[in-house]
C-alpha atoms as a PDB file:
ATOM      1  CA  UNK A   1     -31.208 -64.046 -93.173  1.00  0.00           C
ATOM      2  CA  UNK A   2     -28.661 -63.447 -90.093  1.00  0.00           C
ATOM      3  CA  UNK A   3     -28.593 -59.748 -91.418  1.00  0.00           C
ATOM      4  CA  UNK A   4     -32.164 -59.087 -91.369  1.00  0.00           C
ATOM      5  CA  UNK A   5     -32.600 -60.630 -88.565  1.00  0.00           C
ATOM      6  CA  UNK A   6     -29.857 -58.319 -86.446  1.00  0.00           C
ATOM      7  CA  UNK A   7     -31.231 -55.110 -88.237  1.00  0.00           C
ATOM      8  CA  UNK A   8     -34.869 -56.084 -86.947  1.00  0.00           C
ATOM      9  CA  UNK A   9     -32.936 -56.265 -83.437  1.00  0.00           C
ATOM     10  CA  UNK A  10     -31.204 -53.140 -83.750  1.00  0.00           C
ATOM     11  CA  UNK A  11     -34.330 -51.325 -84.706  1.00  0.00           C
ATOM     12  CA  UNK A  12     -36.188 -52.812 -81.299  1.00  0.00           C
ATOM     13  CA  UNK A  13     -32.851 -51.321 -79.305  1.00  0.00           C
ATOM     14  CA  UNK A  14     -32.840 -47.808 -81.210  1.00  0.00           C
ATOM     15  CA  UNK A  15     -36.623 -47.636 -80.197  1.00  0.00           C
ATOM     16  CA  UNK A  16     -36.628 -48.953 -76.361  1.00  0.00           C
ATOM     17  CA  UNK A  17     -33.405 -46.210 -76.040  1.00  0.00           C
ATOM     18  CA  UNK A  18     -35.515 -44.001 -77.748  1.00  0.00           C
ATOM     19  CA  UNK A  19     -38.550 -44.906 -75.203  1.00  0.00           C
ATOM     20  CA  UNK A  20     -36.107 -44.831 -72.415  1.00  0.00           C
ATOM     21  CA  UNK A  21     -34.364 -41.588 -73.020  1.00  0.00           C
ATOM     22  CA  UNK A  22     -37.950 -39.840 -73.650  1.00  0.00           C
ATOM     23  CA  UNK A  23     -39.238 -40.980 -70.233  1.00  0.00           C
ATOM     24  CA  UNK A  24     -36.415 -39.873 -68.363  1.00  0.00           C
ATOM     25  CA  UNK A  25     -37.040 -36.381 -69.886  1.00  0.00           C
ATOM     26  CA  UNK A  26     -40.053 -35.993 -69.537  1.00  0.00           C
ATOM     27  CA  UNK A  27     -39.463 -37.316 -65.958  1.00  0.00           C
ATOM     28  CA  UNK A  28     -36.080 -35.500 -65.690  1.00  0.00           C
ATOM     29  CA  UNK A  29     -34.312 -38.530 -64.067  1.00  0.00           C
ATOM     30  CA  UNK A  30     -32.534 -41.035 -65.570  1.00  0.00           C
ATOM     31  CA  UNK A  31     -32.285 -44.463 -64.144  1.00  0.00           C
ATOM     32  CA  UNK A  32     -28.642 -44.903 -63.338  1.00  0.00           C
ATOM     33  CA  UNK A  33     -26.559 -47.232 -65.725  1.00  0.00           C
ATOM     34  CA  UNK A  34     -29.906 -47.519 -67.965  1.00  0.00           C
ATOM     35  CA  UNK A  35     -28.933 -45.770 -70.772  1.00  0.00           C
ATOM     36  CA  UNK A  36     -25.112 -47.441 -70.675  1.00  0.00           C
ATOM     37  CA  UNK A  37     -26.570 -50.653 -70.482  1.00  0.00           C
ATOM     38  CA  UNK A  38     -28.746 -50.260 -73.704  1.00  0.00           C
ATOM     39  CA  UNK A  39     -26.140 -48.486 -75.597  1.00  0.00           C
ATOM     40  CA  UNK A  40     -23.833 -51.401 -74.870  1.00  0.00           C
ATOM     41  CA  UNK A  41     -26.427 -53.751 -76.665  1.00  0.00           C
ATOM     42  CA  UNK A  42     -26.879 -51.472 -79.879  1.00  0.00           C
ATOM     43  CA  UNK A  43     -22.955 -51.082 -80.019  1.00  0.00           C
ATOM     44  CA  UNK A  44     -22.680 -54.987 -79.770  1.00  0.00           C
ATOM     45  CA  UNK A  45     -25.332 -55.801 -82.554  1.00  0.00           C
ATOM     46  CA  UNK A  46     -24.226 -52.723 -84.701  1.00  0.00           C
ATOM     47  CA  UNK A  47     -21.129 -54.739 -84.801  1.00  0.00           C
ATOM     48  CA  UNK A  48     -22.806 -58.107 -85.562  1.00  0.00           C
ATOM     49  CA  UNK A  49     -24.355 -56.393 -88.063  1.00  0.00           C
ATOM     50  CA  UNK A  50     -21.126 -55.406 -89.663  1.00  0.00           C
ATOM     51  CA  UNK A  51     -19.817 -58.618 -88.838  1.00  0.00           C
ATOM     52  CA  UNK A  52     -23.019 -60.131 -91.781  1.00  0.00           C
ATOM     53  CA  UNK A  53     -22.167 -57.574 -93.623  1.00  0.00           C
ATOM     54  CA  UNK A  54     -19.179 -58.441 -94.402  1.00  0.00           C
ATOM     55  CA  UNK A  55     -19.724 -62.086 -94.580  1.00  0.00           C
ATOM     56  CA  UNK A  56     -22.677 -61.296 -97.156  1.00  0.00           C
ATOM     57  CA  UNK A  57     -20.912 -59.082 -99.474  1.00  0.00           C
ATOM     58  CA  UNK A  58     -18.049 -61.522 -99.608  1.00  0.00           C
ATOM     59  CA  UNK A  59     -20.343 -64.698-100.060  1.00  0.00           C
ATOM     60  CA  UNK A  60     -21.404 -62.047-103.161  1.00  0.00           C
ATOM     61  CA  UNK A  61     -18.247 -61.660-104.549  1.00  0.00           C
ATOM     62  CA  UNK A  62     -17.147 -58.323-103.163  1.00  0.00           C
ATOM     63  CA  UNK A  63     -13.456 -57.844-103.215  1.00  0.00           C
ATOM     64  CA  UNK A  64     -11.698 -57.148 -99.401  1.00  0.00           C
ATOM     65  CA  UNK A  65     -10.529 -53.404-100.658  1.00  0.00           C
ATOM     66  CA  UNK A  66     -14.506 -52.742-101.653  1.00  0.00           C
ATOM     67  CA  UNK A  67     -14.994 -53.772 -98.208  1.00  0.00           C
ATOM     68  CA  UNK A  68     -12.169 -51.909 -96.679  1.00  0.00           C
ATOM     69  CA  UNK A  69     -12.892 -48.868 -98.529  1.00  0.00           C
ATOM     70  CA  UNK A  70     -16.626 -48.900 -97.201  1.00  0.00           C
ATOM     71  CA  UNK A  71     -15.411 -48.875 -93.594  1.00  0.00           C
ATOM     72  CA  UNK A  72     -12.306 -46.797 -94.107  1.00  0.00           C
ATOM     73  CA  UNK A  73     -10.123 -49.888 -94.045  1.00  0.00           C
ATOM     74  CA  UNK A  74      -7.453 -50.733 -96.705  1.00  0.00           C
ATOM     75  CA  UNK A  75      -8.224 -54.004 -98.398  1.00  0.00           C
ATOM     76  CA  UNK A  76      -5.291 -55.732 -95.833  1.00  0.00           C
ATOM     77  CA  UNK A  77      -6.873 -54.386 -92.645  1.00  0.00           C
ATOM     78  CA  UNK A  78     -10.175 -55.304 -93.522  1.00  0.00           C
ATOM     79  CA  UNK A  79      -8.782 -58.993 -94.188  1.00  0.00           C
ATOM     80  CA  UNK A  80      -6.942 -58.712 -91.792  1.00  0.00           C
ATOM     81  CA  UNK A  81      -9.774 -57.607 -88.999  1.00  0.00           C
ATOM     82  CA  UNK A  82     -12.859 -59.778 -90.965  1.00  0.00           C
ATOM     83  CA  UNK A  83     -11.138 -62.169 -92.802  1.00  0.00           C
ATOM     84  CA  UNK A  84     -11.830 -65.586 -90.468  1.00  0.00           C
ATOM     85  CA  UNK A  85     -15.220 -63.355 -88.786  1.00  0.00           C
ATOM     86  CA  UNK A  86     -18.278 -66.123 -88.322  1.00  0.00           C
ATOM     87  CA  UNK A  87     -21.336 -65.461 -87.331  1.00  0.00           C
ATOM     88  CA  UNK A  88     -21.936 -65.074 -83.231  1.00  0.00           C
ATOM     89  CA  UNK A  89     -25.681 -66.249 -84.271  1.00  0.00           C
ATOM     90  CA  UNK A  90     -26.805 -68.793 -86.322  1.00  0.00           C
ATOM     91  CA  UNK A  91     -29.290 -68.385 -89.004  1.00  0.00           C
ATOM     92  CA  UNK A  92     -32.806 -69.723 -88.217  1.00  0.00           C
ATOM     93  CA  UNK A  93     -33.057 -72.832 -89.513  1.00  0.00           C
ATOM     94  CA  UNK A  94     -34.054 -73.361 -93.467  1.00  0.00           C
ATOM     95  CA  UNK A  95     -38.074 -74.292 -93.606  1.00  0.00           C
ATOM     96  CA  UNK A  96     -38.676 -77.777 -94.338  1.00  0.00           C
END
């Protein structure tokens, strides 16, 4: 749930950066430390959403060098980097 719930966020970033960049074109000016700003957030929740992502596909079984291979880690890095990783978020809460 965590993981859909940071994609949904990422895709409301990508598209106000998207808004933002196309309205400083087509006013060619930029407002300064906008952009930065907004591609801070998307670099924070891209890795949040890595972050699930990994907590996901271990919860599923995957093995840490399946993991480490899909983010050109070997299977001791990636423990090494995600091994004790928790969520920053919590999950909503279950419906009653």
């Amino acid at each position: 749930m965590a993981l859909l719930q940071i994609s949904q966020e990422l895709q409301a970033h990508a598209l106000a950066l998207d808004e933002l960049i196309a309205e400083a074109l087509h006013a060619q000016q930029g407002l300064p430390g906008a952009h930065r700003i907004a591609a801070a957030d998307f670099q924070q929740l891209t890795r949040e959403l890595v972050r699930c992502a990994v907590i996901a596909d271990r919860e599923a079984g995957a093995t840490w060098a399946t993991i480490g291979k899909a983010l050109g880690l070997s299977a001791d890095a990636a423990r090494a980097r995600y091994g004790k990783v928790r969520l920053l978020r919590p999950p909503p809460p279950e419906p009653a």
